[in-house]
PDB file of N, CA and C in Angstrom:
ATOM      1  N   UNK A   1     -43.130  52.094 -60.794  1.00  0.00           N
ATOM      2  CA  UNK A   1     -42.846  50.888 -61.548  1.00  0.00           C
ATOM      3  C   UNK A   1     -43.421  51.014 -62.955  1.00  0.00           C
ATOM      4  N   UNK A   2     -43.130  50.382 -63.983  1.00  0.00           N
ATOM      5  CA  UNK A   2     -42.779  50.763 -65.335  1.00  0.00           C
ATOM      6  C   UNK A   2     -43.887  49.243 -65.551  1.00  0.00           C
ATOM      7  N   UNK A   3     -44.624  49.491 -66.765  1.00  0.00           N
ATOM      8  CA  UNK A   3     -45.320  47.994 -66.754  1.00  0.00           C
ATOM      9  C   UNK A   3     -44.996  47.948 -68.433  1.00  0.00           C
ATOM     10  N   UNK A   4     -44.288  46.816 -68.901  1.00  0.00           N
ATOM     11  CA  UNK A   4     -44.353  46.914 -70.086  1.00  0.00           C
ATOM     12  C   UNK A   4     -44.608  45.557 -70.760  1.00  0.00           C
ATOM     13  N   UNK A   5     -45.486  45.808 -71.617  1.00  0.00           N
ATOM     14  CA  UNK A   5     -46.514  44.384 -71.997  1.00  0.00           C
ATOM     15  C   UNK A   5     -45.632  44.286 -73.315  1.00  0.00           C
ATOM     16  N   UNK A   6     -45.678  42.690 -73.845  1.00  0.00           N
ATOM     17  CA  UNK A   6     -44.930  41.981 -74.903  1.00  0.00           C
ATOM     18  C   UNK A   6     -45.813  41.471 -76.005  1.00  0.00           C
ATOM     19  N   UNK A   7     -46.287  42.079 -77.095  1.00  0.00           N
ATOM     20  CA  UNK A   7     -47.503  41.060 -77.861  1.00  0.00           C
ATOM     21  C   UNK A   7     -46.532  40.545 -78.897  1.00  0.00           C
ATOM     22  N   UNK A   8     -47.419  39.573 -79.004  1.00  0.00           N
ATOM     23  CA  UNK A   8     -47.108  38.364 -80.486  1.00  0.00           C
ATOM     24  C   UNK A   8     -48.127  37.716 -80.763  1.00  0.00           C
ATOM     25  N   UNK A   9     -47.865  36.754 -82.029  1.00  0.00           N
ATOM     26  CA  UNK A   9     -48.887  35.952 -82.291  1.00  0.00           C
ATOM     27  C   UNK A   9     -50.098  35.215 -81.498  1.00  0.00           C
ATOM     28  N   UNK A  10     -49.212  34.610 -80.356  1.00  0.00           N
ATOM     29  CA  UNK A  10     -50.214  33.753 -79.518  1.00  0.00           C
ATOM     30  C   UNK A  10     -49.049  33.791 -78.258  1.00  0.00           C
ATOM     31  N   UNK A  11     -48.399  34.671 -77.649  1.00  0.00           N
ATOM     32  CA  UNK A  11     -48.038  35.095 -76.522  1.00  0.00           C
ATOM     33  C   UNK A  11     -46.869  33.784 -76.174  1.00  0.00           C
ATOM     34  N   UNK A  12     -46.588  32.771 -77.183  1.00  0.00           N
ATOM     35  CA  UNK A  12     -45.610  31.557 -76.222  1.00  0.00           C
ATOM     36  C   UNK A  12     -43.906  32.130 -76.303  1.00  0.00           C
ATOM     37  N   UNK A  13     -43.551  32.157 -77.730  1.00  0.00           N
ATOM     38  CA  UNK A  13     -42.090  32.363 -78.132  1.00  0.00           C
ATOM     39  C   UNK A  13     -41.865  33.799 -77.266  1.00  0.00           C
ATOM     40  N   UNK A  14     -43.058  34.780 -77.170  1.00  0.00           N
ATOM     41  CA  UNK A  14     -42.250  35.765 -76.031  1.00  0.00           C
ATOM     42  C   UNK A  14     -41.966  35.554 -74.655  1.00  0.00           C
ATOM     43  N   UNK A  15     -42.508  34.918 -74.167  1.00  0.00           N
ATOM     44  CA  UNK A  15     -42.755  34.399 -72.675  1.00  0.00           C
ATOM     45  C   UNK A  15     -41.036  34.401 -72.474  1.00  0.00           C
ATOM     46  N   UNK A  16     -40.871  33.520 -72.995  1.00  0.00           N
ATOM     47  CA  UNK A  16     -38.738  33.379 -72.978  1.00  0.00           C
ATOM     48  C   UNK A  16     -38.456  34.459 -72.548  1.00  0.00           C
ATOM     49  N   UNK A  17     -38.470  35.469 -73.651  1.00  0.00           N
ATOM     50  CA  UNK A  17     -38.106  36.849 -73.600  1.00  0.00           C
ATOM     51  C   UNK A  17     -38.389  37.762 -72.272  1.00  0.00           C
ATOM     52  N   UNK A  18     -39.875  37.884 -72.079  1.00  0.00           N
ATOM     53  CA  UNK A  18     -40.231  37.968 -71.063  1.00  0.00           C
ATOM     54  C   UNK A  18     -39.171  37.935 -69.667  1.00  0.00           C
ATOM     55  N   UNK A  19     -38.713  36.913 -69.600  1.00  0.00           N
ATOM     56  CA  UNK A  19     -37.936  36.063 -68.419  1.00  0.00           C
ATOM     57  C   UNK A  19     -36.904  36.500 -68.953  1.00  0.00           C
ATOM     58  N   UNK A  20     -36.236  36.695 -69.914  1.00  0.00           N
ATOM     59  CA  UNK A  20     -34.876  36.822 -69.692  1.00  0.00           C
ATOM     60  C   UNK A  20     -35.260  38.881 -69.352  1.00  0.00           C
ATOM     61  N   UNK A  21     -35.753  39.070 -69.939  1.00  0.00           N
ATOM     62  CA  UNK A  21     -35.756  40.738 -69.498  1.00  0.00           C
ATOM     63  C   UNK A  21     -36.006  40.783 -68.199  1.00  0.00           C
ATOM     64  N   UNK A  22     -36.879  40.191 -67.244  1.00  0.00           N
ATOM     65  CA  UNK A  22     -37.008  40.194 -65.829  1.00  0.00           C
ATOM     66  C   UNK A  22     -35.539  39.999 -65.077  1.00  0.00           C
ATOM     67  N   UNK A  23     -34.732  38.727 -65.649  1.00  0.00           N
ATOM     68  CA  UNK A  23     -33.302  38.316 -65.550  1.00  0.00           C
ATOM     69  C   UNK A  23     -32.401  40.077 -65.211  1.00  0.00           C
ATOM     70  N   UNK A  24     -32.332  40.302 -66.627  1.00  0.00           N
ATOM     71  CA  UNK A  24     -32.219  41.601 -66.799  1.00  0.00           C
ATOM     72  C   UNK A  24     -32.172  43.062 -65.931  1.00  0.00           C
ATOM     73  N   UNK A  25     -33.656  42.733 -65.675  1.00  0.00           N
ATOM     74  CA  UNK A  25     -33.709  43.950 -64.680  1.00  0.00           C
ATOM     75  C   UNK A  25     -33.900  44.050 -63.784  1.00  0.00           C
ATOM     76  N   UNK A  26     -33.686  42.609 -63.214  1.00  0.00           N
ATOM     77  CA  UNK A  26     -32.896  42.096 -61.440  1.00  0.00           C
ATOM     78  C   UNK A  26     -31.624  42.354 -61.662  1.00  0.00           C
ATOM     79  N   UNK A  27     -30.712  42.248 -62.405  1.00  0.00           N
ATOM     80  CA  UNK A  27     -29.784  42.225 -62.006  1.00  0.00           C
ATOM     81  C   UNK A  27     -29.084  44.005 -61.994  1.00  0.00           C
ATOM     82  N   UNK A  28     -30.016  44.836 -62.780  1.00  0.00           N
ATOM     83  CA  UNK A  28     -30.008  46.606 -62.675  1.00  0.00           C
ATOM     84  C   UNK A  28     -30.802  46.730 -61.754  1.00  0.00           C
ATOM     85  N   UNK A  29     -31.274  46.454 -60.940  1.00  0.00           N
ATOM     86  CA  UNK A  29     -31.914  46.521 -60.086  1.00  0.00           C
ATOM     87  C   UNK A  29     -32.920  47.732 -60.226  1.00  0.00           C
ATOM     88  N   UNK A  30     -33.835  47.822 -61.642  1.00  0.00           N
ATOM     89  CA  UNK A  30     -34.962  48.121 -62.091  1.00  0.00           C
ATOM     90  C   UNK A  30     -36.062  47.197 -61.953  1.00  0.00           C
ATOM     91  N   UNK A  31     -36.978  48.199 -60.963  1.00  0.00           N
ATOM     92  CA  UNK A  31     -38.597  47.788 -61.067  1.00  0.00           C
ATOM     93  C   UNK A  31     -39.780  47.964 -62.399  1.00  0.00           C
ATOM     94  N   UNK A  32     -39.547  47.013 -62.916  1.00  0.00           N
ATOM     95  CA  UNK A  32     -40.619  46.974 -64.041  1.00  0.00           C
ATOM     96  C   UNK A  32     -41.651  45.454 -63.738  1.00  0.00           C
ATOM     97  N   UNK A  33     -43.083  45.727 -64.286  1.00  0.00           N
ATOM     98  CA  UNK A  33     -43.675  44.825 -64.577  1.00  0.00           C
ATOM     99  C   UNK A  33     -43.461  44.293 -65.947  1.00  0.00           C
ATOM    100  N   UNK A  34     -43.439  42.913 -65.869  1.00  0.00           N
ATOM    101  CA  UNK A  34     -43.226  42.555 -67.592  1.00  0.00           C
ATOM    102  C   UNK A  34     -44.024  41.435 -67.986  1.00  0.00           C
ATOM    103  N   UNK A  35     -44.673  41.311 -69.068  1.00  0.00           N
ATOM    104  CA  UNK A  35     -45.749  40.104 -69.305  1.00  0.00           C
ATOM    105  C   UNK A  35     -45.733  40.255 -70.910  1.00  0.00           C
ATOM    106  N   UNK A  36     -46.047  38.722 -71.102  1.00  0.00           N
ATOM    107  CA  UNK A  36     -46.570  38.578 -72.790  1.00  0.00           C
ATOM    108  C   UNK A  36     -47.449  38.208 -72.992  1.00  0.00           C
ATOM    109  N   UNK A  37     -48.688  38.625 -73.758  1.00  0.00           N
ATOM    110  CA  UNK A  37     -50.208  38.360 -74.537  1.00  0.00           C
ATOM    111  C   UNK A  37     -49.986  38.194 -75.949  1.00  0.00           C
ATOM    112  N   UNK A  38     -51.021  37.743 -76.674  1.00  0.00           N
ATOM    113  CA  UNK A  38     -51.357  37.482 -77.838  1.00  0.00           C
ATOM    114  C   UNK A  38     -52.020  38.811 -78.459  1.00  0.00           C
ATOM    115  N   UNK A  39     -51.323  39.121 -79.428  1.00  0.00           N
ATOM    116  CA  UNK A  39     -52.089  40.275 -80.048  1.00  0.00           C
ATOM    117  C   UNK A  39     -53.544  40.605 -79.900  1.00  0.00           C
ATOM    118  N   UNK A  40     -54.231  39.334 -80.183  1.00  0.00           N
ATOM    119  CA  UNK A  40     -55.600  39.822 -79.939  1.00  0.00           C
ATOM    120  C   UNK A  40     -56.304  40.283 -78.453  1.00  0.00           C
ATOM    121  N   UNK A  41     -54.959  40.195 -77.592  1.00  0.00           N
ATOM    122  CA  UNK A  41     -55.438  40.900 -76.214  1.00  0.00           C
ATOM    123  C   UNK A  41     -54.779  42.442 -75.729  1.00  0.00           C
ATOM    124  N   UNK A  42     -54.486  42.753 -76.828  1.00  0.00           N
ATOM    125  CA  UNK A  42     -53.746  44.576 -77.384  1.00  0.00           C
ATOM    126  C   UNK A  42     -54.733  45.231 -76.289  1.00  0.00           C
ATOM    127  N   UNK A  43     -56.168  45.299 -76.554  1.00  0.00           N
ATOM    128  CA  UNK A  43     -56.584  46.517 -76.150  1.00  0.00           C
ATOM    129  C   UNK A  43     -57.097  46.150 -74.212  1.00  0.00           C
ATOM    130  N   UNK A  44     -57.157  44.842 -74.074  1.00  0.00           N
ATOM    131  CA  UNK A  44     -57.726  44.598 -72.941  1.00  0.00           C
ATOM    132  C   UNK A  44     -56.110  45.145 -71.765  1.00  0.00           C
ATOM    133  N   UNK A  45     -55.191  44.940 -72.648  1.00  0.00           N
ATOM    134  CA  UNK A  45     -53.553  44.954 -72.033  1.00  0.00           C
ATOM    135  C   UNK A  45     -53.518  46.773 -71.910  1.00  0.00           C
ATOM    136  N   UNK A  46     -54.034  47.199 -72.592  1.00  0.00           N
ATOM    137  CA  UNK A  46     -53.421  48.539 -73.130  1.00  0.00           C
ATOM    138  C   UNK A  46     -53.451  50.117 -71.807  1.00  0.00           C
ATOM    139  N   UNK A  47     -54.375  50.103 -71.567  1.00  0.00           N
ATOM    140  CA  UNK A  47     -54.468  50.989 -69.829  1.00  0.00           C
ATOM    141  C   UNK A  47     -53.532  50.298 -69.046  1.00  0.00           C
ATOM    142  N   UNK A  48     -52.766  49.588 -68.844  1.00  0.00           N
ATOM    143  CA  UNK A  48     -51.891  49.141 -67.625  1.00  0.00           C
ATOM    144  C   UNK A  48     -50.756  49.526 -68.458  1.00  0.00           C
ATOM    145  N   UNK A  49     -50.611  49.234 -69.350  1.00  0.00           N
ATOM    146  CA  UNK A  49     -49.407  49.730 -70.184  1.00  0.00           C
ATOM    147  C   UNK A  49     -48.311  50.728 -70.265  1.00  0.00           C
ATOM    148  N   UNK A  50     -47.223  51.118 -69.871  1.00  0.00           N
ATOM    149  CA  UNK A  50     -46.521  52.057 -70.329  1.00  0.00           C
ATOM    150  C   UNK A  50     -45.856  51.949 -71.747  1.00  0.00           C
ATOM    151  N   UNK A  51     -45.382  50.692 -72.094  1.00  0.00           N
ATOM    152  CA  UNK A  51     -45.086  50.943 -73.473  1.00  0.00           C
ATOM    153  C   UNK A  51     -45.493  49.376 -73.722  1.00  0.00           C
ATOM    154  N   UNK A  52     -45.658  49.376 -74.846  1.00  0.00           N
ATOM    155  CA  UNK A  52     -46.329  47.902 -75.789  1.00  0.00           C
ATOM    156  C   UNK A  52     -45.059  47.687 -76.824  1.00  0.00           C
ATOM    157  N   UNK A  53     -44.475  46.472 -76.745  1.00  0.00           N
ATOM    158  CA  UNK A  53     -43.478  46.287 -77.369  1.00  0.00           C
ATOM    159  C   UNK A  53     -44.088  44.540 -78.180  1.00  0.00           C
ATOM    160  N   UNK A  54     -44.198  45.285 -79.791  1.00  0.00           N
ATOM    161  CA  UNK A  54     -44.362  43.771 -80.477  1.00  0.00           C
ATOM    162  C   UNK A  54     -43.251  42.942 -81.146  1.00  0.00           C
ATOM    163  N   UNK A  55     -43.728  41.877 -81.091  1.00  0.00           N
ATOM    164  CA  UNK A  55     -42.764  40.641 -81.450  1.00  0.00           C
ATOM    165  C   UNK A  55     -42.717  41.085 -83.327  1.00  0.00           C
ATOM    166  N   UNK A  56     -41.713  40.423 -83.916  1.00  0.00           N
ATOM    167  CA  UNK A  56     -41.357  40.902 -85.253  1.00  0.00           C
ATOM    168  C   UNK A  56     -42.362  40.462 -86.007  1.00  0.00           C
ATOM    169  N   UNK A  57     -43.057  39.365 -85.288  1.00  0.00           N
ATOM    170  CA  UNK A  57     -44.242  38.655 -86.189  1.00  0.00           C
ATOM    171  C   UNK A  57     -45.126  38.960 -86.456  1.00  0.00           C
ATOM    172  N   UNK A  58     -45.460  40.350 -85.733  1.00  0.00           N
ATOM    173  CA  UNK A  58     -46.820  41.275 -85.860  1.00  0.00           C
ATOM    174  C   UNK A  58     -46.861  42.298 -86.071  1.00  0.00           C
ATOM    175  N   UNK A  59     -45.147  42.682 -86.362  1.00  0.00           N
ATOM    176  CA  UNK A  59     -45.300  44.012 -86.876  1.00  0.00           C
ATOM    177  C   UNK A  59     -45.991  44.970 -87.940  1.00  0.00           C
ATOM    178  N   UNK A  60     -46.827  43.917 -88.569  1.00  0.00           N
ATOM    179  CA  UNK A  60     -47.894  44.309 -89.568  1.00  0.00           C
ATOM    180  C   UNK A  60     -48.896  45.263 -88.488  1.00  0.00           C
ATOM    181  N   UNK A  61     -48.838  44.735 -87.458  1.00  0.00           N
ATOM    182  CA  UNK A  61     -50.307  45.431 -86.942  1.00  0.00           C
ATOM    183  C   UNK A  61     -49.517  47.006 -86.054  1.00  0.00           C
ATOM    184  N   UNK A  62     -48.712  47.560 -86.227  1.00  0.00           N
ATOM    185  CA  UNK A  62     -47.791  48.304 -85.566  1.00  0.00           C
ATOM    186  C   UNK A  62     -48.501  49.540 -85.954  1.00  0.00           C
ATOM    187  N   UNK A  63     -48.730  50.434 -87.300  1.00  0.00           N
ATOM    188  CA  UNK A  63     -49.690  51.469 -87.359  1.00  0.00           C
ATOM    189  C   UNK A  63     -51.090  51.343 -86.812  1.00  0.00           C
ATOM    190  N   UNK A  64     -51.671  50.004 -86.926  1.00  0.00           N
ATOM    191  CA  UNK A  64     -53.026  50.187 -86.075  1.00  0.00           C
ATOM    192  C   UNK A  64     -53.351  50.413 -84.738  1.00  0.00           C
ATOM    193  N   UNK A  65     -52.431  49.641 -84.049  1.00  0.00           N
ATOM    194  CA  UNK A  65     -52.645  49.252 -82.671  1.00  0.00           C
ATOM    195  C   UNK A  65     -51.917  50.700 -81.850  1.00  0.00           C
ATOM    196  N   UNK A  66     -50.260  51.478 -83.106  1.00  0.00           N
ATOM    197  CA  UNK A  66     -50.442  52.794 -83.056  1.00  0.00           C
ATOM    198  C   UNK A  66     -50.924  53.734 -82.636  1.00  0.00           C
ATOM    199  N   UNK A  67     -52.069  53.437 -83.317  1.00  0.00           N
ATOM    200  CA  UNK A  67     -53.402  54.545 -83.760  1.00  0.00           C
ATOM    201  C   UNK A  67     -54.228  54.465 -82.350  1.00  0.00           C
ATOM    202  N   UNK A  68     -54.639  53.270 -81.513  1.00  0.00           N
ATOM    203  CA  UNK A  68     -54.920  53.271 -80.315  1.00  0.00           C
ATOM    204  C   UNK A  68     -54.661  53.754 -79.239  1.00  0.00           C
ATOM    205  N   UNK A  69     -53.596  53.262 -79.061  1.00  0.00           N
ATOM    206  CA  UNK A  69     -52.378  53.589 -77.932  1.00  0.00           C
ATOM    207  C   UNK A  69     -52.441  55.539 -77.849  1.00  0.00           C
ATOM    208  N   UNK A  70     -52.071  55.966 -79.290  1.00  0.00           N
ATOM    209  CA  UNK A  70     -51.648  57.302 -79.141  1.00  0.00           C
ATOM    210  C   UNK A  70     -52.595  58.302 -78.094  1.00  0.00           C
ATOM    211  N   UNK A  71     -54.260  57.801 -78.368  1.00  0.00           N
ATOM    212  CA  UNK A  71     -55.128  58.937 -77.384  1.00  0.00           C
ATOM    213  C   UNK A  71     -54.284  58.805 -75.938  1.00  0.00           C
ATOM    214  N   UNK A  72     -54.166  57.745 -75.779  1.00  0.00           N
ATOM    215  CA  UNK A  72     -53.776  57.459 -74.287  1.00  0.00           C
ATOM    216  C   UNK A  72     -52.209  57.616 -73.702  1.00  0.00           C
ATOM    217  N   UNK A  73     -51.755  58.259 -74.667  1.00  0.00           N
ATOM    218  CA  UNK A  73     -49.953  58.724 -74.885  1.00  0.00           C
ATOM    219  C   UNK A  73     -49.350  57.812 -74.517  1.00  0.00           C
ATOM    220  N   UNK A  74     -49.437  56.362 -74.790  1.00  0.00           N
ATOM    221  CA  UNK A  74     -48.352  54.951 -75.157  1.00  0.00           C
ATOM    222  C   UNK A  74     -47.868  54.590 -76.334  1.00  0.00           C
ATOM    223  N   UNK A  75     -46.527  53.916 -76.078  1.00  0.00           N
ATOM    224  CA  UNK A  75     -45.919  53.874 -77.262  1.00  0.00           C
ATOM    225  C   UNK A  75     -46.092  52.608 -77.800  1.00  0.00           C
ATOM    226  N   UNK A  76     -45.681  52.384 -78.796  1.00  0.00           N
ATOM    227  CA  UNK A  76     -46.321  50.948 -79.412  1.00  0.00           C
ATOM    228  C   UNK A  76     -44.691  50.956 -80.408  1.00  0.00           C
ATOM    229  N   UNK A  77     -43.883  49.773 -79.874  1.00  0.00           N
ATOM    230  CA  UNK A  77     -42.620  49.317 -80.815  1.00  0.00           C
ATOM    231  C   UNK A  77     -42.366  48.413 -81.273  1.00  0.00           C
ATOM    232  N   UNK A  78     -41.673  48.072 -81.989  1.00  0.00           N
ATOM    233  CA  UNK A  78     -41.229  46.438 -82.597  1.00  0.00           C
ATOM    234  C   UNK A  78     -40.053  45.942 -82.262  1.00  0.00           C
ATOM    235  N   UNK A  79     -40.102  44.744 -81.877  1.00  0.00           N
ATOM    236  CA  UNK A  79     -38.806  44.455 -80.807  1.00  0.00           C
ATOM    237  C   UNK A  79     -37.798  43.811 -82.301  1.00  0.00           C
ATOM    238  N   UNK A  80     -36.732  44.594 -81.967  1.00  0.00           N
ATOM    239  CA  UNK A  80     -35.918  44.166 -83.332  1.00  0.00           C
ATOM    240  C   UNK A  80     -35.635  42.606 -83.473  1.00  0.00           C
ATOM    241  N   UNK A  81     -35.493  42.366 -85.040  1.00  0.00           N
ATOM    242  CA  UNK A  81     -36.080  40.639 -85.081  1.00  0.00           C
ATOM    243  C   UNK A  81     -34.431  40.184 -84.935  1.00  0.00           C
ATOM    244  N   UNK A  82     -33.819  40.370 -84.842  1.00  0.00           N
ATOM    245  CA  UNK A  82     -32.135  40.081 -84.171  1.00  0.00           C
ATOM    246  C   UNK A  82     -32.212  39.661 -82.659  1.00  0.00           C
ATOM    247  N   UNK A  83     -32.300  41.205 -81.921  1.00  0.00           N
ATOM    248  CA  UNK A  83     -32.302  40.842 -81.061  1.00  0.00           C
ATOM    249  C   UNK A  83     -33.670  39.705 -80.095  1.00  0.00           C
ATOM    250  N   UNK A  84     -35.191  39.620 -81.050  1.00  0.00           N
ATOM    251  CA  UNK A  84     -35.544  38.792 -80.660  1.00  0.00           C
ATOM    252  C   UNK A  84     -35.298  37.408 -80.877  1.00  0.00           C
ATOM    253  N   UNK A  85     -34.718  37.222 -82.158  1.00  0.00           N
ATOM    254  CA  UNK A  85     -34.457  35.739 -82.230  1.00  0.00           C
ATOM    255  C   UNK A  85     -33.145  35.173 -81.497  1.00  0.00           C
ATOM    256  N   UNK A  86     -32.398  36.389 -80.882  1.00  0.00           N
ATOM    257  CA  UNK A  86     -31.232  35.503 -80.092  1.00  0.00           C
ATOM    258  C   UNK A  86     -31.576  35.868 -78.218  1.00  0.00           C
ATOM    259  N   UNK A  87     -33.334  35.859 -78.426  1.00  0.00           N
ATOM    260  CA  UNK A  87     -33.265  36.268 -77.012  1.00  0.00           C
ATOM    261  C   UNK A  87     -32.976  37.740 -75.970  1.00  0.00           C
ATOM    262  N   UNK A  88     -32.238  38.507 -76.390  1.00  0.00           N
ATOM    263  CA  UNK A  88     -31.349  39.586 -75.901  1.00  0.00           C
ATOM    264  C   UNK A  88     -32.549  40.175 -75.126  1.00  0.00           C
ATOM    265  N   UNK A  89     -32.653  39.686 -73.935  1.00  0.00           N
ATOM    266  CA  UNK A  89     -33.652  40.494 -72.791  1.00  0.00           C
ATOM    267  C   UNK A  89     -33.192  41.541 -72.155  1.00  0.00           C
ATOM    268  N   UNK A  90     -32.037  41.764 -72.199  1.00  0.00           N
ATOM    269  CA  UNK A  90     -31.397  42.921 -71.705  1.00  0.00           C
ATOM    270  C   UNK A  90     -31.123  43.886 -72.694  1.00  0.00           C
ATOM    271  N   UNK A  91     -31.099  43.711 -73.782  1.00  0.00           N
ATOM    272  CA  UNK A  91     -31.250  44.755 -75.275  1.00  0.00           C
ATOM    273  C   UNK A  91     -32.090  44.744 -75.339  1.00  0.00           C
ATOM    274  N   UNK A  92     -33.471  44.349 -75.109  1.00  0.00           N
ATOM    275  CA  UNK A  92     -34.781  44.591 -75.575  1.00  0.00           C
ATOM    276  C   UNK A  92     -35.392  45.672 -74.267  1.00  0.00           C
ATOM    277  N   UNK A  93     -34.737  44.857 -72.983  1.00  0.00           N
ATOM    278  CA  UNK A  93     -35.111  45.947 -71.844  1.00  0.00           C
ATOM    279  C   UNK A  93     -34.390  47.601 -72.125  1.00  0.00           C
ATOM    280  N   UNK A  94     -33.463  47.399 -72.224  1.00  0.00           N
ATOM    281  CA  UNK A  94     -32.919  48.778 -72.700  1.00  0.00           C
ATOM    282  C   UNK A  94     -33.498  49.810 -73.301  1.00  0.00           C
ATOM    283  N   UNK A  95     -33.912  48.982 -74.770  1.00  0.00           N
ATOM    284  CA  UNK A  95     -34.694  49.758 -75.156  1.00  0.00           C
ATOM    285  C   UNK A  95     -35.924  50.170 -75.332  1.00  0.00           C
ATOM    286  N   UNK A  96     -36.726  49.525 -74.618  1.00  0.00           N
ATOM    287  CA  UNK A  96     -37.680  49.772 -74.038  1.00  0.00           C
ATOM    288  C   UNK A  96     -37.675  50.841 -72.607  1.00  0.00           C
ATOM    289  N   UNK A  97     -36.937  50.955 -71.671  1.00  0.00           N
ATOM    290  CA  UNK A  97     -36.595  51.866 -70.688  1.00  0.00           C
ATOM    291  C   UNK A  97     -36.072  53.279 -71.644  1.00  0.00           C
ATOM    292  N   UNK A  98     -35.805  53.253 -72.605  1.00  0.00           N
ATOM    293  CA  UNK A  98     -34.956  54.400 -73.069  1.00  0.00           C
ATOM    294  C   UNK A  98     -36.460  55.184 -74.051  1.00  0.00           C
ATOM    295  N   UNK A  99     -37.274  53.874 -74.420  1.00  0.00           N
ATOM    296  CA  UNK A  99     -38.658  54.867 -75.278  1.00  0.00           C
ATOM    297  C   UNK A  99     -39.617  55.705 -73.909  1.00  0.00           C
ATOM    298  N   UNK A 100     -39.498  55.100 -73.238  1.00  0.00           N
ATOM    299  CA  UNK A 100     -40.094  55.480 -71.772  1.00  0.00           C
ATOM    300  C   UNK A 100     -39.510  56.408 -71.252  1.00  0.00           C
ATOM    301  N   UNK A 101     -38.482  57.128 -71.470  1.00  0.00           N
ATOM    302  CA  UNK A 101     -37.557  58.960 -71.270  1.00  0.00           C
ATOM    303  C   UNK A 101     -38.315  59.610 -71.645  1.00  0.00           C
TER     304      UNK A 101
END
């Protein structure tokens, strides 16, 4: 099973997302864990992690949190601000399963 954590500002506007990607990958009948935190819980999230996917709102912090992740060979992405503002949990799952190849 695939665990892939969601950060943003303060973890609410992803939560949606969250759920619709679970939606998503019931209906492919892919086992993933999926959850959203608040940026400032990056590193406590980060060992359970297979890939860290941030909300467009924090993509400022994307080289730092980077820079973490890499000892521990996780990827750290930015969930495109399209497909997050119309929701697309099944485009966001996608590509998230496809950085994880």
């Amino acid at each position: 099973m695939k665990n892939i954590v969601l950060c943003c500002a303060a973890g609410m506007s992803t939560s949606m997302l969250v759920q619709r990607m679970k939606d998503a990958a019931q209906k492919k009948g892919v086992e993933v864990s999926i959850k959203a935190v608040p940026v400032s819980e990056f590193k406590e999230n980060l060992a359970e992690a297979d890939i860290i996917l941030l909300g467009p709102q924090v993509k400022y912090e994307q080289a730092k949190l980077q820079a973490q992740a890499e000892p521990l060979g996780k990827k750290v992405a930015v969930i495109d601000m399209m497909d997050y503002g119309m929701m697309k949990g099944d485009v966001v799952l996608d590509k998230a399963l496809k950085l994880l190849e």
